[in-house]
PDB file of N, CA and C in Angstrom:
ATOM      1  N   UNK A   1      28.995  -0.951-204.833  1.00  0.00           N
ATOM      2  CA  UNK A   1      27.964  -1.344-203.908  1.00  0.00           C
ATOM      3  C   UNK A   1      27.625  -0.148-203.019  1.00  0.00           C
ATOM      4  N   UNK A   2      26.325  -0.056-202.933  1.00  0.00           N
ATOM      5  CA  UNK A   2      25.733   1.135-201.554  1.00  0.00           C
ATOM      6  C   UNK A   2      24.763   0.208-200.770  1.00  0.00           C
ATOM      7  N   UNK A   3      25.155   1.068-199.727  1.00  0.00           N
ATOM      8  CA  UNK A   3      23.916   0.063-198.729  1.00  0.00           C
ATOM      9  C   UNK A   3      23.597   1.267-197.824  1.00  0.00           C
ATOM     10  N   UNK A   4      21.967   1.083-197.579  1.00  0.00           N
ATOM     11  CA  UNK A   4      21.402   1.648-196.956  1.00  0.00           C
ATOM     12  C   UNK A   4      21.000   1.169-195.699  1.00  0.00           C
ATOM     13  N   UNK A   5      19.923   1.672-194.823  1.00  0.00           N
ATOM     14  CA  UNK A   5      19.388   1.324-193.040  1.00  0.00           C
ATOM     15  C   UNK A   5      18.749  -0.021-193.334  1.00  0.00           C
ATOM     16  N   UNK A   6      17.804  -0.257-194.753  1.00  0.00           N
ATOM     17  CA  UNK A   6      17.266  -0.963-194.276  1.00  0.00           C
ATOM     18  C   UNK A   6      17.030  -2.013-196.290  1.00  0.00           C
ATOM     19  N   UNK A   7      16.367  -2.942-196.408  1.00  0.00           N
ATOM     20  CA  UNK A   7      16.330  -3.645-196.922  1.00  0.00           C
ATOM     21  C   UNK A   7      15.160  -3.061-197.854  1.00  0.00           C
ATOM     22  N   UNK A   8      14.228  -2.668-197.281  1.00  0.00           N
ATOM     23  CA  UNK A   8      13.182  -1.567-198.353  1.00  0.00           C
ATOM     24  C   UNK A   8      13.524  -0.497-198.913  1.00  0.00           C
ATOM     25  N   UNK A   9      14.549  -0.053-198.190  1.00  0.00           N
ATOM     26  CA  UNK A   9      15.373   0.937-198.948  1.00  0.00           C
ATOM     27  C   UNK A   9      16.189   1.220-200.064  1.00  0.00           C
ATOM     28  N   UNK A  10      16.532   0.041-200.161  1.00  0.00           N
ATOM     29  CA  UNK A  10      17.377  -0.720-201.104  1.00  0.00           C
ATOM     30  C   UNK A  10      16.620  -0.949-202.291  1.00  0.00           C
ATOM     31  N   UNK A  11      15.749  -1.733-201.847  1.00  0.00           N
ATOM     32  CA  UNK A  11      14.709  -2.378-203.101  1.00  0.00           C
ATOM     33  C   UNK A  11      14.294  -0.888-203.561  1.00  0.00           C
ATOM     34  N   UNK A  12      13.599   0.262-203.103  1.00  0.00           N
ATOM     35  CA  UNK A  12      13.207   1.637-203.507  1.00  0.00           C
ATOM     36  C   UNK A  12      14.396   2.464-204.310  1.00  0.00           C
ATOM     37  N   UNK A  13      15.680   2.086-203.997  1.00  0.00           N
ATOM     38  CA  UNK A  13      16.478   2.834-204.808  1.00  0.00           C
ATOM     39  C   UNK A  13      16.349   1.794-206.593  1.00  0.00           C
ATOM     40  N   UNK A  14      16.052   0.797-206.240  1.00  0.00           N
ATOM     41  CA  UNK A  14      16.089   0.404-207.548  1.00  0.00           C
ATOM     42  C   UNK A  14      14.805   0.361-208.089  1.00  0.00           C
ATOM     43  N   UNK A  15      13.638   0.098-207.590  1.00  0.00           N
ATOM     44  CA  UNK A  15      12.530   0.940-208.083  1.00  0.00           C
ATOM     45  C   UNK A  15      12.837   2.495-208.924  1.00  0.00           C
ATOM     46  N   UNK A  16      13.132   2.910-208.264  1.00  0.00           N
ATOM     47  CA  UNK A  16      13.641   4.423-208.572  1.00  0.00           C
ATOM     48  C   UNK A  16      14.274   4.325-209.564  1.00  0.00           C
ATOM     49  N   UNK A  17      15.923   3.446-209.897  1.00  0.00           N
ATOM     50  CA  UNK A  17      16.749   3.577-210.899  1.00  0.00           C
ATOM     51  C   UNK A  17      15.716   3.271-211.892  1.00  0.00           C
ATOM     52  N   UNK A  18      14.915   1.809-211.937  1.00  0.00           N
ATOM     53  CA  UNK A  18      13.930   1.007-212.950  1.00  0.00           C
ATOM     54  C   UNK A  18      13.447   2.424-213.915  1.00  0.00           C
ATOM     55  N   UNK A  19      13.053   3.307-213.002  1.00  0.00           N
ATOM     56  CA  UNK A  19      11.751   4.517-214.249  1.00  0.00           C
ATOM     57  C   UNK A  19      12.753   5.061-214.622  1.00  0.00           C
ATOM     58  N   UNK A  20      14.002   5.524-214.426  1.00  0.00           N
ATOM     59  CA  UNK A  20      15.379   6.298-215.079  1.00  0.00           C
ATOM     60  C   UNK A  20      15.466   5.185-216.352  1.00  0.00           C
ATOM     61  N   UNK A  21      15.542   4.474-215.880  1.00  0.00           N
ATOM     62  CA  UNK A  21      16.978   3.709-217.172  1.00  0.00           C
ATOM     63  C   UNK A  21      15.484   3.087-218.138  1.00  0.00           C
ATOM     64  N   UNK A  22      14.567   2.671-217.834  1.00  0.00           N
ATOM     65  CA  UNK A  22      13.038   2.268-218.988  1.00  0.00           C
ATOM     66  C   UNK A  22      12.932   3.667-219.644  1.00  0.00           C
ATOM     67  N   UNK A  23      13.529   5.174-219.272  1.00  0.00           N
ATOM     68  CA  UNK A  23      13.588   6.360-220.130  1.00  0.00           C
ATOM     69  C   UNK A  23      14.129   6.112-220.568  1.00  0.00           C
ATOM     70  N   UNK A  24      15.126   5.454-220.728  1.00  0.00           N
ATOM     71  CA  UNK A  24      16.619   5.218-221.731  1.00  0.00           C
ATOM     72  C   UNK A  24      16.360   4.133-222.909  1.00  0.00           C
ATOM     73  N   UNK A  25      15.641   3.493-222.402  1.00  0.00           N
ATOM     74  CA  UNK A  25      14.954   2.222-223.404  1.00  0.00           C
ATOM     75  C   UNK A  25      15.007   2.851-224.836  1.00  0.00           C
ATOM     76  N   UNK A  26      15.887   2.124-225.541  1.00  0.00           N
ATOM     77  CA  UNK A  26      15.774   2.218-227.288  1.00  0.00           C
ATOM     78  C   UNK A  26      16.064   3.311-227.257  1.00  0.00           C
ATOM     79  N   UNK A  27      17.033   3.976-226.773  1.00  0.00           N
ATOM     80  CA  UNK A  27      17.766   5.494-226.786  1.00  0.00           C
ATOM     81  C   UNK A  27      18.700   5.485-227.852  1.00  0.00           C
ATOM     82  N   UNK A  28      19.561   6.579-228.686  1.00  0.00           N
ATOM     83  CA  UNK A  28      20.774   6.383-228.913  1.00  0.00           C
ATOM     84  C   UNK A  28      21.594   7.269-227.992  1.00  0.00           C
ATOM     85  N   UNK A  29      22.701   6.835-227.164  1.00  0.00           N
ATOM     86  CA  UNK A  29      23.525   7.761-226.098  1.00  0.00           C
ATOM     87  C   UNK A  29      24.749   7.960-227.059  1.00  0.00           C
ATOM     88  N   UNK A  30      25.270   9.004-226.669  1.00  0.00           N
ATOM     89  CA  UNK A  30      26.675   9.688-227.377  1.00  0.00           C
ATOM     90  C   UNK A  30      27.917   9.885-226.033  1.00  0.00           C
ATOM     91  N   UNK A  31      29.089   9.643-226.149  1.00  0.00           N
ATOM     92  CA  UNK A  31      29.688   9.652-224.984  1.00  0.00           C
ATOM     93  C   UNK A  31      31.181   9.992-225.527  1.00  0.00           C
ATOM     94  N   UNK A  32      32.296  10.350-224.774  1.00  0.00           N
ATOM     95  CA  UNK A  32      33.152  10.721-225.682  1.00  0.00           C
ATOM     96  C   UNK A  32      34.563   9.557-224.157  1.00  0.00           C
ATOM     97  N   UNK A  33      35.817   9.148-225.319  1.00  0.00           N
ATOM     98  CA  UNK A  33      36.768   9.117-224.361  1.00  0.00           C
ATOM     99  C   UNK A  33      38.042   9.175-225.497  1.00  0.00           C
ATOM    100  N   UNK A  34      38.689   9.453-224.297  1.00  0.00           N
ATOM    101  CA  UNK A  34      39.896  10.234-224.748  1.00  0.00           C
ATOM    102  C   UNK A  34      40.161  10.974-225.860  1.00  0.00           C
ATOM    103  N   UNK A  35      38.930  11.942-226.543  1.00  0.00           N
ATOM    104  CA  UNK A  35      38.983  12.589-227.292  1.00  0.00           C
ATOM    105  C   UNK A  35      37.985  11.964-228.544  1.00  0.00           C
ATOM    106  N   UNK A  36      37.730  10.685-228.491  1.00  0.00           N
ATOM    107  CA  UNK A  36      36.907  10.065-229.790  1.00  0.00           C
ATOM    108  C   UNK A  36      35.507   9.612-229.248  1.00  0.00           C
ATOM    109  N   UNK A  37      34.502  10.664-229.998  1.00  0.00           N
ATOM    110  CA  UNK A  37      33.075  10.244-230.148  1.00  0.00           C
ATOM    111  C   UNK A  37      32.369   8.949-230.018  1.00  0.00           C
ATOM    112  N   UNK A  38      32.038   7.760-228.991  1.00  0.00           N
ATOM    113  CA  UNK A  38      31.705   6.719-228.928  1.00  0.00           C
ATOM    114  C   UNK A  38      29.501   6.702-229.290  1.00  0.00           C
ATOM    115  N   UNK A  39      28.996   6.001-229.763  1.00  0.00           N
ATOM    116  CA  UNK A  39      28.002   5.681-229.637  1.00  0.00           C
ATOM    117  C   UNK A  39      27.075   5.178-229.344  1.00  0.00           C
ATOM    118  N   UNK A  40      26.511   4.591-228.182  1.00  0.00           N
ATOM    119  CA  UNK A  40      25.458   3.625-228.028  1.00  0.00           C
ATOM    120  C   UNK A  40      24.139   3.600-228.058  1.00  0.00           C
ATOM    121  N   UNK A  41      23.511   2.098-228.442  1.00  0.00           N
ATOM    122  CA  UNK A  41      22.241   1.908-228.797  1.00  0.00           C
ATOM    123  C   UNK A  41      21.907   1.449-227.139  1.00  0.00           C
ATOM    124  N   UNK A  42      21.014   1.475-226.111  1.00  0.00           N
ATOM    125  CA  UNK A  42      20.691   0.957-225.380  1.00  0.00           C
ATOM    126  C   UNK A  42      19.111   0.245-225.868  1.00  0.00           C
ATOM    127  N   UNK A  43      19.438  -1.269-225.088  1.00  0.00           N
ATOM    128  CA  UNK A  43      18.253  -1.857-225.500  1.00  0.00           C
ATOM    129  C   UNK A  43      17.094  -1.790-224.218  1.00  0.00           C
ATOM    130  N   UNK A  44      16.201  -2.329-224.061  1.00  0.00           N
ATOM    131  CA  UNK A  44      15.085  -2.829-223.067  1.00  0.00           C
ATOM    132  C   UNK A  44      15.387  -3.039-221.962  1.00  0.00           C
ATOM    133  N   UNK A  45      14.828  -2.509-220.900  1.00  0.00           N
ATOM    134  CA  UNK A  45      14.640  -2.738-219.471  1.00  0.00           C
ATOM    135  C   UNK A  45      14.275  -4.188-219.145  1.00  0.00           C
ATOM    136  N   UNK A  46      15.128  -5.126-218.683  1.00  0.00           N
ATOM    137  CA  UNK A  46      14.798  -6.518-218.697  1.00  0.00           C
ATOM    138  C   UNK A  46      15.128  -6.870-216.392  1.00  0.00           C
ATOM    139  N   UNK A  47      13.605  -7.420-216.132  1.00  0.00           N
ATOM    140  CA  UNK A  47      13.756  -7.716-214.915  1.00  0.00           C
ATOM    141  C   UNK A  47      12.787  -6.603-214.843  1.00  0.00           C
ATOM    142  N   UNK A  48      11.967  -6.361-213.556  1.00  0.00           N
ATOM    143  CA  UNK A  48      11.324  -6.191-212.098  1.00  0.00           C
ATOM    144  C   UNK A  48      12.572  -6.030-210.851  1.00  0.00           C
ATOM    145  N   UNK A  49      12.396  -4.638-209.737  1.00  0.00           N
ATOM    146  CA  UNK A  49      13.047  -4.717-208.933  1.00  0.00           C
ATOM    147  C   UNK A  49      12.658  -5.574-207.817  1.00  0.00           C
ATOM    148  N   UNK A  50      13.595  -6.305-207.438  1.00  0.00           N
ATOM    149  CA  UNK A  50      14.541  -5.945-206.802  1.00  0.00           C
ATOM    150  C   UNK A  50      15.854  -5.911-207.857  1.00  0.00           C
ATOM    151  N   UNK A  51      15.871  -6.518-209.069  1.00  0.00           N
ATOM    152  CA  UNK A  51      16.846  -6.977-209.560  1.00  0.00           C
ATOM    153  C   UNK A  51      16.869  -6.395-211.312  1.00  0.00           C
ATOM    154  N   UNK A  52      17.218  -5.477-212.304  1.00  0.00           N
ATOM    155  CA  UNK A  52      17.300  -5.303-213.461  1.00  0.00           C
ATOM    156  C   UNK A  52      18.559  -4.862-214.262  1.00  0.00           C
ATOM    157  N   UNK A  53      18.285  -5.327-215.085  1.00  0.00           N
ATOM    158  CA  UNK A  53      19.442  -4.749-216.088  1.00  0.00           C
ATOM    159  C   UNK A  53      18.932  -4.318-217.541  1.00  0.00           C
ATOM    160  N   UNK A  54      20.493  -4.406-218.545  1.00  0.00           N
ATOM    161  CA  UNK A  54      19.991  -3.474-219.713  1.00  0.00           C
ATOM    162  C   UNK A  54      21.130  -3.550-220.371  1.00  0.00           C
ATOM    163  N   UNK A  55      20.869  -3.936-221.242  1.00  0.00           N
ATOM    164  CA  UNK A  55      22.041  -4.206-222.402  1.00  0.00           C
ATOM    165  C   UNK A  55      22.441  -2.909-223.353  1.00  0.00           C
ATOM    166  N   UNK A  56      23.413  -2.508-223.797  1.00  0.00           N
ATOM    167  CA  UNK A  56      23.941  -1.292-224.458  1.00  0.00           C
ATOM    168  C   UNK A  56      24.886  -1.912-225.216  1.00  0.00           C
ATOM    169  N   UNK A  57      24.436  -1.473-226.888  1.00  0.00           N
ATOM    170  CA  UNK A  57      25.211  -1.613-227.997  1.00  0.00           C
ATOM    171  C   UNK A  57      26.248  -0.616-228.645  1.00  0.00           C
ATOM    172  N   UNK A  58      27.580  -1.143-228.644  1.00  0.00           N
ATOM    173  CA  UNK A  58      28.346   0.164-229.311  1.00  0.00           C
ATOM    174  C   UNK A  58      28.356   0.027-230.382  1.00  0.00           C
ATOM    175  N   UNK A  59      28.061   1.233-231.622  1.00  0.00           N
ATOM    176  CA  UNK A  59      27.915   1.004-233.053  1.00  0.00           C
ATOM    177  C   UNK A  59      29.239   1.012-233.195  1.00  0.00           C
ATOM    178  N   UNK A  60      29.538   0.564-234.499  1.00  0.00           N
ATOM    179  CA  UNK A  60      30.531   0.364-235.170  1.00  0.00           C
ATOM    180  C   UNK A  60      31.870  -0.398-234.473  1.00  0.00           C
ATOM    181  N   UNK A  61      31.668  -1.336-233.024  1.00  0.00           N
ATOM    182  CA  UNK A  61      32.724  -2.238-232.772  1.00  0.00           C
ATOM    183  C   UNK A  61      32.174  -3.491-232.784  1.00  0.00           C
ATOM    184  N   UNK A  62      31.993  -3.927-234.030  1.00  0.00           N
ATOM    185  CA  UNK A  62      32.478  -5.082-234.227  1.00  0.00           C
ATOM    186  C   UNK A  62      31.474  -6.786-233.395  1.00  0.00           C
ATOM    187  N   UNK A  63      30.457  -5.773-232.874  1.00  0.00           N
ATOM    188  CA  UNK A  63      29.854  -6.456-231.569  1.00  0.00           C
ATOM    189  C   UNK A  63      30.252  -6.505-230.307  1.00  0.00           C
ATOM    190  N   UNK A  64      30.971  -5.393-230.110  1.00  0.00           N
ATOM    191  CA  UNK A  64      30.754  -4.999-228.624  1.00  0.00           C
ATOM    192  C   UNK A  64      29.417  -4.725-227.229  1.00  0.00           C
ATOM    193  N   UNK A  65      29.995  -5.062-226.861  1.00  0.00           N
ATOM    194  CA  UNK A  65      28.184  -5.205-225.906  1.00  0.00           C
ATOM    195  C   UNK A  65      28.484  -5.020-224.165  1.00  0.00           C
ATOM    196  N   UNK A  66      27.733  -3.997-223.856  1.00  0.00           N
ATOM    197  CA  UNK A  66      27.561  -3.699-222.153  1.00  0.00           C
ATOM    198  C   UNK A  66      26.128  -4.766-221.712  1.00  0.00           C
ATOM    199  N   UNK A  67      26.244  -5.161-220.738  1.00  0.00           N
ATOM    200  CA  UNK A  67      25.407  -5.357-219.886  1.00  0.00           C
ATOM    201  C   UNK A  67      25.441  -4.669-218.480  1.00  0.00           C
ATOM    202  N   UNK A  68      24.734  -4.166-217.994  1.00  0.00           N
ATOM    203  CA  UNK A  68      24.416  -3.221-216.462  1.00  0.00           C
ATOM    204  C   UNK A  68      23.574  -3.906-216.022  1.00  0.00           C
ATOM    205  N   UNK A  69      24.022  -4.277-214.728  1.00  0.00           N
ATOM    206  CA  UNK A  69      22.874  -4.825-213.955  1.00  0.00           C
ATOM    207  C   UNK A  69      22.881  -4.331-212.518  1.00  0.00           C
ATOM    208  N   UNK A  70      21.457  -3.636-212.350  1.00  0.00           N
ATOM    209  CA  UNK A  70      21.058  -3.293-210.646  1.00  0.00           C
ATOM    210  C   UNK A  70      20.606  -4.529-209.589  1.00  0.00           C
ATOM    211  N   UNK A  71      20.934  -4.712-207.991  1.00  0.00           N
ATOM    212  CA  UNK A  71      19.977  -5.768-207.514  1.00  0.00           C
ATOM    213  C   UNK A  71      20.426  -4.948-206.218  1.00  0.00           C
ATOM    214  N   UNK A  72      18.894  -5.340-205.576  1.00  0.00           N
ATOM    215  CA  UNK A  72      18.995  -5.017-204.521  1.00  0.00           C
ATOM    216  C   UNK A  72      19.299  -6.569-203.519  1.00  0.00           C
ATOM    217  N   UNK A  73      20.548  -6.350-202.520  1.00  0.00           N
ATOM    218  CA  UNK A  73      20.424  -7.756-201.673  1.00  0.00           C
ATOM    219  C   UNK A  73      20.416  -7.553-200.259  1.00  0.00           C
ATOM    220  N   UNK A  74      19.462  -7.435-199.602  1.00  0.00           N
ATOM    221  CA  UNK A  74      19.542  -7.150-197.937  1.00  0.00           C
ATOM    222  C   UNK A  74      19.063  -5.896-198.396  1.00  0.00           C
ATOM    223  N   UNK A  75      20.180  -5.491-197.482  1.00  0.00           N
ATOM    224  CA  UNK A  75      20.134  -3.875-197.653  1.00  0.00           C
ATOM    225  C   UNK A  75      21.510  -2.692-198.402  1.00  0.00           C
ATOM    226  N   UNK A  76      21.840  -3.751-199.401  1.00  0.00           N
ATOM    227  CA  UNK A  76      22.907  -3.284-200.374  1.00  0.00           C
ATOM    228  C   UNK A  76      22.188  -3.389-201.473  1.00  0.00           C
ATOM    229  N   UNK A  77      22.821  -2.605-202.350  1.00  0.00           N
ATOM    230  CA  UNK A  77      22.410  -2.325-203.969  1.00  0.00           C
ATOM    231  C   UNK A  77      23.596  -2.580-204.665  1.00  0.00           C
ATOM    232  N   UNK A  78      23.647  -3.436-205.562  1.00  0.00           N
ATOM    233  CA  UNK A  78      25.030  -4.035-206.248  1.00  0.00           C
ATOM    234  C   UNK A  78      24.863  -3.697-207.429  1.00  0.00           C
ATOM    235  N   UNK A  79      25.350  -2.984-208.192  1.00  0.00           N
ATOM    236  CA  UNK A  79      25.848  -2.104-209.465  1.00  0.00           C
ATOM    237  C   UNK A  79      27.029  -2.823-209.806  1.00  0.00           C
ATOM    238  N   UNK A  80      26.540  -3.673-211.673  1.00  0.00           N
ATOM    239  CA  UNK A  80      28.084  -4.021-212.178  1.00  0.00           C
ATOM    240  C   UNK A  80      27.556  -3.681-213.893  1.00  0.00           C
ATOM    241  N   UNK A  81      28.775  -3.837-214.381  1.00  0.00           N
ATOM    242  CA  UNK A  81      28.729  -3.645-215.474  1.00  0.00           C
ATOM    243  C   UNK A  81      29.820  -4.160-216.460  1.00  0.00           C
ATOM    244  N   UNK A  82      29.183  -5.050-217.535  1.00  0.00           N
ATOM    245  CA  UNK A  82      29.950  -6.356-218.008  1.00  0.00           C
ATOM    246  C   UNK A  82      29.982  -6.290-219.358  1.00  0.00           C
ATOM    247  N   UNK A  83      31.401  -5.926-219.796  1.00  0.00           N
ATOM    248  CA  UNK A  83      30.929  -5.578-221.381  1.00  0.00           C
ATOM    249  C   UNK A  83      32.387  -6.633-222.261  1.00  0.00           C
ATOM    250  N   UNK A  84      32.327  -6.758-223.095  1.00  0.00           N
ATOM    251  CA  UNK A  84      33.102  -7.971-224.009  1.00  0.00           C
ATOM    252  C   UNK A  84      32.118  -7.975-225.594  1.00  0.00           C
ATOM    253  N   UNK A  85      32.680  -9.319-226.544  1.00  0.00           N
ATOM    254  CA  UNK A  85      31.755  -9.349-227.337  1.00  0.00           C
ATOM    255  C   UNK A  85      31.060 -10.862-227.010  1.00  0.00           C
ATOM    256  N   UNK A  86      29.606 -10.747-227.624  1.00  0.00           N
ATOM    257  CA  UNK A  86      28.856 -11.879-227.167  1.00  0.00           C
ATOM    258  C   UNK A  86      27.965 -11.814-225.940  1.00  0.00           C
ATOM    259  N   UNK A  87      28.740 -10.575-225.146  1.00  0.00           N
ATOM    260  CA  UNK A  87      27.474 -10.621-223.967  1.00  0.00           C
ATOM    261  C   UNK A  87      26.168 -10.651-224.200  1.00  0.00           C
ATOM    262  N   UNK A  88      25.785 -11.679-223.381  1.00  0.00           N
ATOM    263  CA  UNK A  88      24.198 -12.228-223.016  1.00  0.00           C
ATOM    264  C   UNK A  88      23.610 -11.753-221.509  1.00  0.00           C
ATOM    265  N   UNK A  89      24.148 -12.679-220.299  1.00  0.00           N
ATOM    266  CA  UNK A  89      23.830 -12.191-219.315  1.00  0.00           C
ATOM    267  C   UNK A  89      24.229 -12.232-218.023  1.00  0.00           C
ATOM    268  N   UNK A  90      25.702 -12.150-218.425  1.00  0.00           N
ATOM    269  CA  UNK A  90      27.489 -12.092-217.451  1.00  0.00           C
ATOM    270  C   UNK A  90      27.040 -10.798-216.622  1.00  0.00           C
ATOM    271  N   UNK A  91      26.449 -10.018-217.003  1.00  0.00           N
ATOM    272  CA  UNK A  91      26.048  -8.384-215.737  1.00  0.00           C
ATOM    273  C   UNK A  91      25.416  -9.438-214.825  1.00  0.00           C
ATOM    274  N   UNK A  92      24.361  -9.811-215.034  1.00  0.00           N
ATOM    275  CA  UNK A  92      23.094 -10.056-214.193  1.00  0.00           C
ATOM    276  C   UNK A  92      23.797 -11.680-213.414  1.00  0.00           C
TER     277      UNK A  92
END
């Protein structure tokens, strides 16, 4: 969580994140941990700020699945990120 002065501020940081991560839309990302090459498909920018998220597919597990979700509330910005298999819409 971050929180800023004011409640428009908030909502503007996720405006802001919104045009970052709709670049990412239908991306493939490459990421590495503990030494082994991971892959993801990220899907569609789903939601309008104050509030969005975005689902990310890892190839080859089996149906593994991220969900990320931004919201602005007041004047905090709440960042989570919810991954298992079957995720739908446990981030958001």
């Amino acid at each position: 969580m971050r929180t800023f002065h004011s409640a428009d501020q908030a909502v503007a940081f996720v405006q802001a994140s919104a045009g970052k991560w709709k670049a990412c839309a239908v991306q493939d990302v490459s990421d590495s941990l503990n030494g082994t090459t991971l892959q993801w498909t990220f899907g569609n920018l789903v939601g309008d700020p104050p509030k969005i998220s975005m689902i990310m597919n890892r190839h080859r597990a089996r149906g593994w699945t991220c969900q990320r979700a931004l919201s602005a509330v007041w004047n905090a910005v709440i960042d989570i990120k919810a991954c298992g298999f079957k995720i739908a819409d446990q981030g958001v």
